[in-house]
N, C-alpha and C. Protein backbone atom coordinates (compact mmCIF):
# COMPACT_ATOMS: atom_id res chain seq x y z
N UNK A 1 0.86 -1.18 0.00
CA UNK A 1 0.00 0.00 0.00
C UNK A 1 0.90 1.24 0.00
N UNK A 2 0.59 1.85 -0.83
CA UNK A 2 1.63 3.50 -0.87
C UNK A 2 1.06 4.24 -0.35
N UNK A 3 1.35 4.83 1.09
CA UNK A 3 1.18 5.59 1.91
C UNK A 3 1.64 7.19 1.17
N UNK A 4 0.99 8.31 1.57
CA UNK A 4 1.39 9.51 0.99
C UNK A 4 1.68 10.04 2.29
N UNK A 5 3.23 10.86 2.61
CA UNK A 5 2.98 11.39 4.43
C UNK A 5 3.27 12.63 3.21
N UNK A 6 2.85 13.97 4.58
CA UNK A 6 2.90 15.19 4.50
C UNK A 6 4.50 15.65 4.60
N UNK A 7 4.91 15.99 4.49
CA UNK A 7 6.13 17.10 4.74
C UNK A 7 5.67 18.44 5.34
N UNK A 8 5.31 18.66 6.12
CA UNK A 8 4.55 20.16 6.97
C UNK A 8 5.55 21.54 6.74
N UNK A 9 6.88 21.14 5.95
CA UNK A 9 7.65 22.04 6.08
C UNK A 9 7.62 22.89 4.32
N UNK A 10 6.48 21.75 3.61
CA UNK A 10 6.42 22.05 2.25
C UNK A 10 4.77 22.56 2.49
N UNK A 11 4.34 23.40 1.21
CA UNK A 11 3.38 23.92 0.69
C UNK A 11 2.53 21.79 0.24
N UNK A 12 1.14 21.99 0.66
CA UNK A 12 0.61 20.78 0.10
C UNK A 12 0.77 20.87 -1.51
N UNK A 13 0.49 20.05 -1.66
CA UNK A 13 0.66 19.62 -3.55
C UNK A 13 -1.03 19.89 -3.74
N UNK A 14 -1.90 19.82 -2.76
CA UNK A 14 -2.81 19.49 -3.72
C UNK A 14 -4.02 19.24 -2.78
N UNK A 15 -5.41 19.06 -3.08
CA UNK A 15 -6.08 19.44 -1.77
C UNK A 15 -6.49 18.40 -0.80
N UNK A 16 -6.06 17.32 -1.71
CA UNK A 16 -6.10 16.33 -0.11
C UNK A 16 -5.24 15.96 0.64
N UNK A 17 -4.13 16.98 0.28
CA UNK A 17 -2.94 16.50 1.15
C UNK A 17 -3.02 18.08 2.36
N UNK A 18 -3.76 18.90 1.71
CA UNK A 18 -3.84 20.14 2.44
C UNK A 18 -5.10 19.70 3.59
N UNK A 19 -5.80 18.75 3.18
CA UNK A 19 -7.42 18.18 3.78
C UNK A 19 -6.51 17.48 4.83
N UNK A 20 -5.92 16.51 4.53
CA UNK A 20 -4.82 15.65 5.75
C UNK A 20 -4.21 16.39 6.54
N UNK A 21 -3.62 17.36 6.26
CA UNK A 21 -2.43 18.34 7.13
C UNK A 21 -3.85 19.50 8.36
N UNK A 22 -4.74 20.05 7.22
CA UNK A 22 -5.56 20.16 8.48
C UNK A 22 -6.27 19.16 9.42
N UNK A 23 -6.96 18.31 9.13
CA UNK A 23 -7.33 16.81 10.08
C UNK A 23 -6.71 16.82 10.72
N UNK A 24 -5.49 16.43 10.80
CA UNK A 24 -4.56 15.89 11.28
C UNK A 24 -4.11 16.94 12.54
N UNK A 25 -4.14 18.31 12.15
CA UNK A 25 -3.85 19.20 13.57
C UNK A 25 -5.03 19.70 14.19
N UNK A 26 -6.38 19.24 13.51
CA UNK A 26 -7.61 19.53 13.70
C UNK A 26 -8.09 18.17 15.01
N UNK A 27 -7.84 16.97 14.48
CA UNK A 27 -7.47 15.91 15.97
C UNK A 27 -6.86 15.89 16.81
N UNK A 28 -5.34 16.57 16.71
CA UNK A 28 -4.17 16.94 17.69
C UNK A 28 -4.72 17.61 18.69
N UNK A 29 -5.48 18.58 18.16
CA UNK A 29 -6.26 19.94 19.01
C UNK A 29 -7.64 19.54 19.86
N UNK A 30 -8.24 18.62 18.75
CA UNK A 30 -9.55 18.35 19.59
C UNK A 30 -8.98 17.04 20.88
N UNK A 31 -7.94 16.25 20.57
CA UNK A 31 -7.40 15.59 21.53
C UNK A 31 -6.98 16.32 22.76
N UNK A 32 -6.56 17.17 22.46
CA UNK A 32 -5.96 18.18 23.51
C UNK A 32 -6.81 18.65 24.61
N UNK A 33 -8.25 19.42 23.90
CA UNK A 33 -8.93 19.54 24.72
C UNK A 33 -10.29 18.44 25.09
N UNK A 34 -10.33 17.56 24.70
CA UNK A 34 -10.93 16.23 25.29
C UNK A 34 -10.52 15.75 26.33
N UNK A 35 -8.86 15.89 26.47
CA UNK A 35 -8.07 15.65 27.70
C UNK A 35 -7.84 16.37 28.75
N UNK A 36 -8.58 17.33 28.67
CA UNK A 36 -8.66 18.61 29.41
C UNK A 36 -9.82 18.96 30.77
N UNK A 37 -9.65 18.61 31.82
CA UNK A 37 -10.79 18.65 32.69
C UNK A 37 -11.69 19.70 32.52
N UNK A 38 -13.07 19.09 31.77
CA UNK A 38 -14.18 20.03 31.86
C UNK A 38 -14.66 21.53 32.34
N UNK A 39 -14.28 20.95 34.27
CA UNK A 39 -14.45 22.20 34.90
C UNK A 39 -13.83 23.12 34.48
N UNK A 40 -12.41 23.46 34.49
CA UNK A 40 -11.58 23.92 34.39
C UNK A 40 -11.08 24.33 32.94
N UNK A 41 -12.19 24.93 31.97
CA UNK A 41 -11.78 24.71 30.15
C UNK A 41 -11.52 26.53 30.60
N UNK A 42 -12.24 27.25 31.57
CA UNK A 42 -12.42 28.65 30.99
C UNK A 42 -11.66 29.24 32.02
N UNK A 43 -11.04 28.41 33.21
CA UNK A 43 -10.09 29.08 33.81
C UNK A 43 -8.91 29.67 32.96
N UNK A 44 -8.69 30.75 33.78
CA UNK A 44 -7.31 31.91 32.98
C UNK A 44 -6.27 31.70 34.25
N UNK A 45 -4.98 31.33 33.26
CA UNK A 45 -3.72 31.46 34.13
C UNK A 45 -3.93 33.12 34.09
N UNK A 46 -2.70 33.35 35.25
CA UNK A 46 -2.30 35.50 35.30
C UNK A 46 -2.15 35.70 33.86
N UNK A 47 -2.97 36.80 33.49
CA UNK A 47 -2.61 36.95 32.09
C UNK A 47 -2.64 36.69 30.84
N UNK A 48 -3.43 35.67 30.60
CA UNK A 48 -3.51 34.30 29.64
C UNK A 48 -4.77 34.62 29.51
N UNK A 49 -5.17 33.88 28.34
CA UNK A 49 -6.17 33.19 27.66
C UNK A 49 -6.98 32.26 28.51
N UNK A 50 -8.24 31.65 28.65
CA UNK A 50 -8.56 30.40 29.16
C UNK A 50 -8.58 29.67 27.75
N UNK A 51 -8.96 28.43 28.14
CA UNK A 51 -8.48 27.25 26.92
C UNK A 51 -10.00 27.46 25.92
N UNK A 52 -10.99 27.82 26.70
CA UNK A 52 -12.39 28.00 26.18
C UNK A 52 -12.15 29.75 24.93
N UNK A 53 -11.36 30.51 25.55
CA UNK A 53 -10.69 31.65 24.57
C UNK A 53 -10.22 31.83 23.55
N UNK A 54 -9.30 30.53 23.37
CA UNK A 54 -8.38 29.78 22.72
C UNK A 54 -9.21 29.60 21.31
N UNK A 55 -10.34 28.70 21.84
CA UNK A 55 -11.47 28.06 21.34
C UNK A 55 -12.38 28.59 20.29
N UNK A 56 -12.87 30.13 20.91
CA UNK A 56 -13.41 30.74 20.16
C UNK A 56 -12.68 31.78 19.24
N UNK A 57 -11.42 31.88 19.99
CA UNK A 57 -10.23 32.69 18.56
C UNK A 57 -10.29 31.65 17.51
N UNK A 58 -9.82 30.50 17.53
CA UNK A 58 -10.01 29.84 16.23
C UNK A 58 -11.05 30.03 15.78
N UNK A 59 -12.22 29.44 16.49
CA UNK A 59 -13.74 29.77 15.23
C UNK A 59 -13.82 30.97 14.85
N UNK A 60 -13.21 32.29 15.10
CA UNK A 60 -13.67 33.55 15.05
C UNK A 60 -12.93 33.47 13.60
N UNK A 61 -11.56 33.10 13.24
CA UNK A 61 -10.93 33.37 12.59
C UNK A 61 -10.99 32.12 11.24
N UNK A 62 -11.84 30.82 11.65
CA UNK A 62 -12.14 30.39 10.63
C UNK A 62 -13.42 30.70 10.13
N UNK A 63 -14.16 31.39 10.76
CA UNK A 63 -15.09 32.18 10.11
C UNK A 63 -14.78 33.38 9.12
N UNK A 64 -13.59 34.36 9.87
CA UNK A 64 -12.99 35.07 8.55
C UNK A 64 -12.63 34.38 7.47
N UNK A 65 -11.75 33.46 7.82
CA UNK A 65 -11.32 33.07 6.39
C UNK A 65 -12.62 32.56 5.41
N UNK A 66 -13.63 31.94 5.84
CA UNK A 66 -14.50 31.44 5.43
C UNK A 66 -15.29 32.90 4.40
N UNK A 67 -15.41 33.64 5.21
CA UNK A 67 -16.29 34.77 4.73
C UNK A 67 -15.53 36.03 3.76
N UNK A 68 -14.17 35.91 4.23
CA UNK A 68 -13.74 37.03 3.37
C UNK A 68 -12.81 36.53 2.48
N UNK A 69 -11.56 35.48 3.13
CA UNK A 69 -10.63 34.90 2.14
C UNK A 69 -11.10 34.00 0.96
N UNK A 70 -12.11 33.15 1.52
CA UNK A 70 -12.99 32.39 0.67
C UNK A 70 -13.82 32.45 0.23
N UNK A 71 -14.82 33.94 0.19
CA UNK A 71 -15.83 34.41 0.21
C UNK A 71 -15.34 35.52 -0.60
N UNK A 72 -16.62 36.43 -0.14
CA UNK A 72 -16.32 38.05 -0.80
C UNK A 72 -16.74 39.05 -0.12
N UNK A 73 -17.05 38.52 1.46
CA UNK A 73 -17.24 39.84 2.04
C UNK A 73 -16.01 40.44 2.42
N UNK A 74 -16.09 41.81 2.73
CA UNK A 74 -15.26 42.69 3.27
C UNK A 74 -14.50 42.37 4.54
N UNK A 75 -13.45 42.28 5.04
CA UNK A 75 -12.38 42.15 6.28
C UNK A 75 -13.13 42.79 6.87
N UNK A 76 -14.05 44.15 7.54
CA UNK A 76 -14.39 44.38 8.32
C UNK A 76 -15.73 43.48 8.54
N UNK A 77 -16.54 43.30 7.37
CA UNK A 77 -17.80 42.84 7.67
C UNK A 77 -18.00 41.42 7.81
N UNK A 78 -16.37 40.61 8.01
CA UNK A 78 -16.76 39.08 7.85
C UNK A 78 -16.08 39.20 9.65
N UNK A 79 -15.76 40.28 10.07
CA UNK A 79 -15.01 40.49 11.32
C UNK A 79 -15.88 41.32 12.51
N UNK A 80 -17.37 41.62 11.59
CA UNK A 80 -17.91 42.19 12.64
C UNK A 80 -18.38 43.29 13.21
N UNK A 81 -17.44 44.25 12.25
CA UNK A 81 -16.75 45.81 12.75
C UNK A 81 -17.32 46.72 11.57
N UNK A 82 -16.97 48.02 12.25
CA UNK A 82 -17.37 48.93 11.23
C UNK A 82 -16.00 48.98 10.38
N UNK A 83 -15.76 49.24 9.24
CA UNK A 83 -14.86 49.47 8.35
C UNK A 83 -13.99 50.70 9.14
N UNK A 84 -14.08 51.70 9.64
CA UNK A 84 -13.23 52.72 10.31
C UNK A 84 -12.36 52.07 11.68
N UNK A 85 -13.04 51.52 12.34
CA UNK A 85 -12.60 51.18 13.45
C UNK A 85 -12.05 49.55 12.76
N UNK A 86 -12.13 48.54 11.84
CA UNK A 86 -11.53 47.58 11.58
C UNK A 86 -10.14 48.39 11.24
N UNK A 87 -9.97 49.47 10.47
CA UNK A 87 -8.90 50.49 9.75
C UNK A 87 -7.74 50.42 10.68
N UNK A 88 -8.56 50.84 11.86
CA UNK A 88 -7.39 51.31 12.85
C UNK A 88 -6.79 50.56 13.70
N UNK A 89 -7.50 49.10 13.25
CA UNK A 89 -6.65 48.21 14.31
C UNK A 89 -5.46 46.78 13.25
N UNK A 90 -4.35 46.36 14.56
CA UNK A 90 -4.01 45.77 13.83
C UNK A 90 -4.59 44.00 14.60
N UNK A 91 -3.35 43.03 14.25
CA UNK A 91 -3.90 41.50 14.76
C UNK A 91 -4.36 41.49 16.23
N UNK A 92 -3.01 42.29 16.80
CA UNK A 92 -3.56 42.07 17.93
C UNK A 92 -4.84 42.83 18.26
N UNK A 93 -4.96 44.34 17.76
CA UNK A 93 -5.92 45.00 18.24
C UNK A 93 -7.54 43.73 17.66
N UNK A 94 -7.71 43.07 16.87
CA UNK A 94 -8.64 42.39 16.10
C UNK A 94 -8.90 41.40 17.34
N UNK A 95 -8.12 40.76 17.52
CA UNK A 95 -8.28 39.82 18.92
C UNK A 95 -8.65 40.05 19.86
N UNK A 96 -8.14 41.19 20.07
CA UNK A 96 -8.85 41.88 21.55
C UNK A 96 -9.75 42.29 21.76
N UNK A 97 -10.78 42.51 20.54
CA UNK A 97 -11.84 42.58 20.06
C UNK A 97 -12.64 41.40 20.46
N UNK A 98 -12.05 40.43 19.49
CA UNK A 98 -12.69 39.14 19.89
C UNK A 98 -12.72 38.46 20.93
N UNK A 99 -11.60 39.06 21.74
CA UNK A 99 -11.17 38.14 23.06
C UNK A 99 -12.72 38.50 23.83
N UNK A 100 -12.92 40.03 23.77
CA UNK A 100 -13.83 40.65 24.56
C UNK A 100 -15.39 40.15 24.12
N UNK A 101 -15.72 40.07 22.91
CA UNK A 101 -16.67 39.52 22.44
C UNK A 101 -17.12 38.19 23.14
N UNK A 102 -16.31 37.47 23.44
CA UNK A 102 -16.60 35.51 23.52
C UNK A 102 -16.24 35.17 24.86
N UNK A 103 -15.68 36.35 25.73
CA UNK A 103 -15.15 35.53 26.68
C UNK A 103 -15.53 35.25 28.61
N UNK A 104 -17.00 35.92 27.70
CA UNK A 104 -18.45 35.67 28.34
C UNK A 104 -19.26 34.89 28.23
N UNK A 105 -19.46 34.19 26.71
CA UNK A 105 -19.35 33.31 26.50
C UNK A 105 -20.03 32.08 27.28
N UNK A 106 -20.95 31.23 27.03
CA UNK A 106 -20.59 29.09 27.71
C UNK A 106 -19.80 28.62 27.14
N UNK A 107 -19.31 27.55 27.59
CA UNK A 107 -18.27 26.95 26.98
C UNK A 107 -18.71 25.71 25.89
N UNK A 108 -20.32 25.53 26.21
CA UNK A 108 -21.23 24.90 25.01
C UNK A 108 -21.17 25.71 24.00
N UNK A 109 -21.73 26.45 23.77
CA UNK A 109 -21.59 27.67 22.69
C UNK A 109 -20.45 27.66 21.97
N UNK A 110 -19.28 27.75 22.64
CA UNK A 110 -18.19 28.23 21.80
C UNK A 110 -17.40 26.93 21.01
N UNK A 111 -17.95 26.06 21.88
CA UNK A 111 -17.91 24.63 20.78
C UNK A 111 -18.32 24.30 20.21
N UNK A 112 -19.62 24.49 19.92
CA UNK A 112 -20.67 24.37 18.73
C UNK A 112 -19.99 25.10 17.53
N UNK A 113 -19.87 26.17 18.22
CA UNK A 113 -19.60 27.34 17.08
C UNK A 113 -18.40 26.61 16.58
N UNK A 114 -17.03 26.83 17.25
CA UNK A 114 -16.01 25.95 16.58
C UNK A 114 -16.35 24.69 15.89
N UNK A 115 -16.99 23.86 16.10
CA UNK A 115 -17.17 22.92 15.08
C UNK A 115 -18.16 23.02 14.03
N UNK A 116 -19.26 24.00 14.01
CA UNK A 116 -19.77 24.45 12.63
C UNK A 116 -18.91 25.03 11.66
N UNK A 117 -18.13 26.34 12.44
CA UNK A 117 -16.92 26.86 10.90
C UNK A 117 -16.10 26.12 10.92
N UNK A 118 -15.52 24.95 11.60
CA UNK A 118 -14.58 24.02 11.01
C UNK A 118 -15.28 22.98 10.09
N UNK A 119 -16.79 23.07 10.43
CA UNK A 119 -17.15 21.97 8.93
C UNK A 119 -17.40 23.16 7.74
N UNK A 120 -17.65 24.31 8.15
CA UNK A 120 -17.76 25.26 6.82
C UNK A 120 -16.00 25.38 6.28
N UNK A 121 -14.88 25.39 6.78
CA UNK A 121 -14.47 25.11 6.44
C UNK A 121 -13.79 24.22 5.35
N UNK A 122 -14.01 23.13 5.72
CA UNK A 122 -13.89 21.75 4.76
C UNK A 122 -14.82 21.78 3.79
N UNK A 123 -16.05 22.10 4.05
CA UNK A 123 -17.28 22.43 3.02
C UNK A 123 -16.56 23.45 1.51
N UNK A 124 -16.19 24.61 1.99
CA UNK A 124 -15.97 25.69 1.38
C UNK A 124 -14.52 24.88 0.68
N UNK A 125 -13.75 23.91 0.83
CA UNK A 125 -12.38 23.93 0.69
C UNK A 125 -12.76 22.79 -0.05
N UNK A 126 -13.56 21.82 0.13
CA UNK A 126 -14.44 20.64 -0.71
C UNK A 126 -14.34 21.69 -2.55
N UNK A 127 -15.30 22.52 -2.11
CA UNK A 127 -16.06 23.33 -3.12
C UNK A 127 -14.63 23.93 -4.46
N UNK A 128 -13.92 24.25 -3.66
CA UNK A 128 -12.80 25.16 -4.65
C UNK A 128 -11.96 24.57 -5.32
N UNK A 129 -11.50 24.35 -6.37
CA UNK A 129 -10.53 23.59 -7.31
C UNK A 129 -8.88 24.29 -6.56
N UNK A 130 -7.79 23.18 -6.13
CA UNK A 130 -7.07 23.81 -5.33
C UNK A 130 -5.81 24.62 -6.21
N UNK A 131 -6.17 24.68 -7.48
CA UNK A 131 -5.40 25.75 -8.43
C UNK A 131 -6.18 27.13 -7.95
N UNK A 132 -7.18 27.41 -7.51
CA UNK A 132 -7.93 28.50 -7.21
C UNK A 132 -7.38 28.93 -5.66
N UNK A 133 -6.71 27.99 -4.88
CA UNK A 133 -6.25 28.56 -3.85
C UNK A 133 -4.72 29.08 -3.99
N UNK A 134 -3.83 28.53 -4.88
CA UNK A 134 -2.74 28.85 -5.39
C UNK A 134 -2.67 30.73 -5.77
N UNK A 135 -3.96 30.96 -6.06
CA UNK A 135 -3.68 32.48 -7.01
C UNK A 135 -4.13 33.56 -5.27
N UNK A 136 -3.79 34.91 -6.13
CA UNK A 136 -3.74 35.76 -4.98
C UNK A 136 -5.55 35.88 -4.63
N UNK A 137 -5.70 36.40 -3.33
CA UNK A 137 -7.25 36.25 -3.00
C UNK A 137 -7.51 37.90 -3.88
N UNK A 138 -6.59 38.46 -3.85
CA UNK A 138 -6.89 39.98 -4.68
C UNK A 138 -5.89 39.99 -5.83
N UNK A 139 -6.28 39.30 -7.19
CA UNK A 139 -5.89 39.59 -7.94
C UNK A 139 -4.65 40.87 -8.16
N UNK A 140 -5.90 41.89 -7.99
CA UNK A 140 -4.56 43.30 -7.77
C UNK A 140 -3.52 43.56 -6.87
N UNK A 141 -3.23 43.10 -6.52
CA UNK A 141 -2.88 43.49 -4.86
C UNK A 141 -1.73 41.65 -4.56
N UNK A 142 -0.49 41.66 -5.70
CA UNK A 142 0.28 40.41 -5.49
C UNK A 142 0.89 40.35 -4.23
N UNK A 143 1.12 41.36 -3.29
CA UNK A 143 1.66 41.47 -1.86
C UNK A 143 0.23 40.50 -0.76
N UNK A 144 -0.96 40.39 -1.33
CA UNK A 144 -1.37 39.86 -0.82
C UNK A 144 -1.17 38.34 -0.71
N UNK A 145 -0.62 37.65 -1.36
CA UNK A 145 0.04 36.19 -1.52
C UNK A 145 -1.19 35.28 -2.10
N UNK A 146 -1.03 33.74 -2.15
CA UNK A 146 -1.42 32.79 -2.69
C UNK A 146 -3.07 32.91 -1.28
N UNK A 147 -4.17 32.49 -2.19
CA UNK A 147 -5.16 32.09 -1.01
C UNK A 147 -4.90 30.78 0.14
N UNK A 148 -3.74 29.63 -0.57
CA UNK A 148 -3.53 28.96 0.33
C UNK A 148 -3.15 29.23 1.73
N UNK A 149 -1.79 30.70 1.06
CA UNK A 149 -1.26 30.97 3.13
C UNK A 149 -2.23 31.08 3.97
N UNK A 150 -3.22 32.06 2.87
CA UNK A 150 -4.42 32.36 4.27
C UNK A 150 -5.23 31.26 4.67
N UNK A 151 -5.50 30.02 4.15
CA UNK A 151 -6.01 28.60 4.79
C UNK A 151 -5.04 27.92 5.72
N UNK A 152 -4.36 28.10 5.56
CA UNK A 152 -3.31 27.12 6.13
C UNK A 152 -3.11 28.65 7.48
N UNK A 153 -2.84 29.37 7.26
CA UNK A 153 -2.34 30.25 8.63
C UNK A 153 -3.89 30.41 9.17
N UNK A 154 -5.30 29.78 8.97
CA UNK A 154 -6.23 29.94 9.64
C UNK A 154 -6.81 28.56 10.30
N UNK A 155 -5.85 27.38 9.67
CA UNK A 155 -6.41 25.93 10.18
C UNK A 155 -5.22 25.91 10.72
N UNK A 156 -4.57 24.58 9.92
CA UNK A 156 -3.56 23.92 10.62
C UNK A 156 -2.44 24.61 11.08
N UNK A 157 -1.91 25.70 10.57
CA UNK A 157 -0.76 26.68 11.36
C UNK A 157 -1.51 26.61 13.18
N UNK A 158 -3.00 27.56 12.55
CA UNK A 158 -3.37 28.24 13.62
C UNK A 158 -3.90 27.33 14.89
N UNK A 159 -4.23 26.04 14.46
CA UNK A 159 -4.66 24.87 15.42
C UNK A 159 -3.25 24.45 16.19
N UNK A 160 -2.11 24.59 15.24
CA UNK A 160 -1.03 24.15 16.30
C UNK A 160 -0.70 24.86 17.28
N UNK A 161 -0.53 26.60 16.77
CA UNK A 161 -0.38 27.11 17.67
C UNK A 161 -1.10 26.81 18.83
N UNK A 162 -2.04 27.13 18.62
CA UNK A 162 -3.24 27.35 20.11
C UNK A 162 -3.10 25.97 20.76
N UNK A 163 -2.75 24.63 19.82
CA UNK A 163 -2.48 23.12 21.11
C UNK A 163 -1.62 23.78 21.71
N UNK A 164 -0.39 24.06 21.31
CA UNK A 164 0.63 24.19 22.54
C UNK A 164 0.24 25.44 23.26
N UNK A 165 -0.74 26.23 22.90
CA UNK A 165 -0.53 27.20 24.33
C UNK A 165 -2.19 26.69 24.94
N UNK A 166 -2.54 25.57 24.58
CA UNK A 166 -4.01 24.96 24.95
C UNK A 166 -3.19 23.98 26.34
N UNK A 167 -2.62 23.14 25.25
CA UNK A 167 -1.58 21.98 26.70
C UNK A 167 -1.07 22.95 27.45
N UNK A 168 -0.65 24.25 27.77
CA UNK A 168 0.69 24.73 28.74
C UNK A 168 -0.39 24.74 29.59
N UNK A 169 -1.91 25.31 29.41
CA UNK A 169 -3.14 25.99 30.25
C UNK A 169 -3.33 24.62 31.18
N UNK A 170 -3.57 23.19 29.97
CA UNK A 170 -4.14 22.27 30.58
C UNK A 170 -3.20 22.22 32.09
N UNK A 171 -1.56 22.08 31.75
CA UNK A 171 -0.98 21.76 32.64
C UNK A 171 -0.91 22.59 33.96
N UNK A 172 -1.34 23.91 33.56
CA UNK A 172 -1.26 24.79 35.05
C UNK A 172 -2.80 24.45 35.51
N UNK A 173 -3.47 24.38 34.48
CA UNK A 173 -5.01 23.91 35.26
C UNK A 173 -4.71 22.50 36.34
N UNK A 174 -4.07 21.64 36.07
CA UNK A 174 -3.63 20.80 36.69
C UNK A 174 -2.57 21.02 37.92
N UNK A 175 -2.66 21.82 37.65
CA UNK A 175 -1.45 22.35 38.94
C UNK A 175 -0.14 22.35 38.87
N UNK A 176 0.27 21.84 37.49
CA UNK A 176 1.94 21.49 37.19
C UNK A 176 2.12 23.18 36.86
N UNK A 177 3.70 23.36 36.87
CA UNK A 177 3.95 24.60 36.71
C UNK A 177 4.06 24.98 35.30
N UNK A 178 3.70 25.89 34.77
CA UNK A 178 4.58 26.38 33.58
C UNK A 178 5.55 26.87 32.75
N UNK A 179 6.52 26.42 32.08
CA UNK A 179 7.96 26.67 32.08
C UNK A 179 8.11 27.89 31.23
């Protein structure tokens, strides 16, 4: 049987190897927090995120990609915001936005939600011929890059990140220290 593995350090070839590379950190992540004591999903270390935060930054942001990178609404209007005040902020200012939005939040809610735009996700990524993710999302505008970066820096980049700062939470939720 000829197995196909990923190389994570290469661009996918093609869209089911881009479909594998997200799965694949899309289970890492949902493992992560399956293993994660219940009570304890929305506790915040000093300073930090809770793991339930974590949670709804990803869906927030696979909903952008869904709506504006893959879509055609506007960066402010797939984000929420008025176009003036989206203007003036940058990533972080966008997050902090969102942080404030969700982090009131149930922790039912914000899982639902995460797993609806992660199936709109795959839905929307089903739909597109993956030569169509290769080209820029703005034609005019070649500084904007290939539509792939922006899939990949909104799934599987962005799912890894958040495991490892999802596990550091689990472990202080647990009482181990954090290094």
């Amino acid at each position: 049987m000829d197995m196909q593995v990923d190389d994570d350090r290469q661009s996918p070839g093609d869209s089911a190897a881009l479909l594998r590379r997200i799965e694949r950190e899309w289970k890492a992540l949902q493992d992560i927090v399956a293993g994660c004591n219940r009570t304890k999903l929305g506790s915040h270390a000093v300073g930090a995120w809770s793991i339930k935060d974590h949670l709804a930054h990803l869906s927030a942001w696979e909903r952008f990609l869904c709506l504006h990178h893959l879509g055609d609404l506007p960066a402010h209007e797939a984000m929420g915001m008025d176009e003036a005040t989206y203007r003036t902020l940058d990533e972080d200012g966008v997050n902090e936005i969102l942080y404030t939005r969700n982090t009131e939040r149930p922790l039912a809610d914000v899982e639902a939600e995460l797993r609806r735009s992660h199936a709109e996700v795959l839905d929307r990524l089903h739909e597109i011929p993956f030569d169509a993710l290769l080209g820029p999302r703005f034609p005019d505008d070649p500084e904007a890059g290939p539509r792939l970066r922006w899939v990949m820096s909104n799934t599987c980049e962005h799912y890894r990140e958040h495991r490892v700062a999802i596990e550091r939470l689990a472990q202080w939720s647990a009482g181990n220290a954090i290094d």
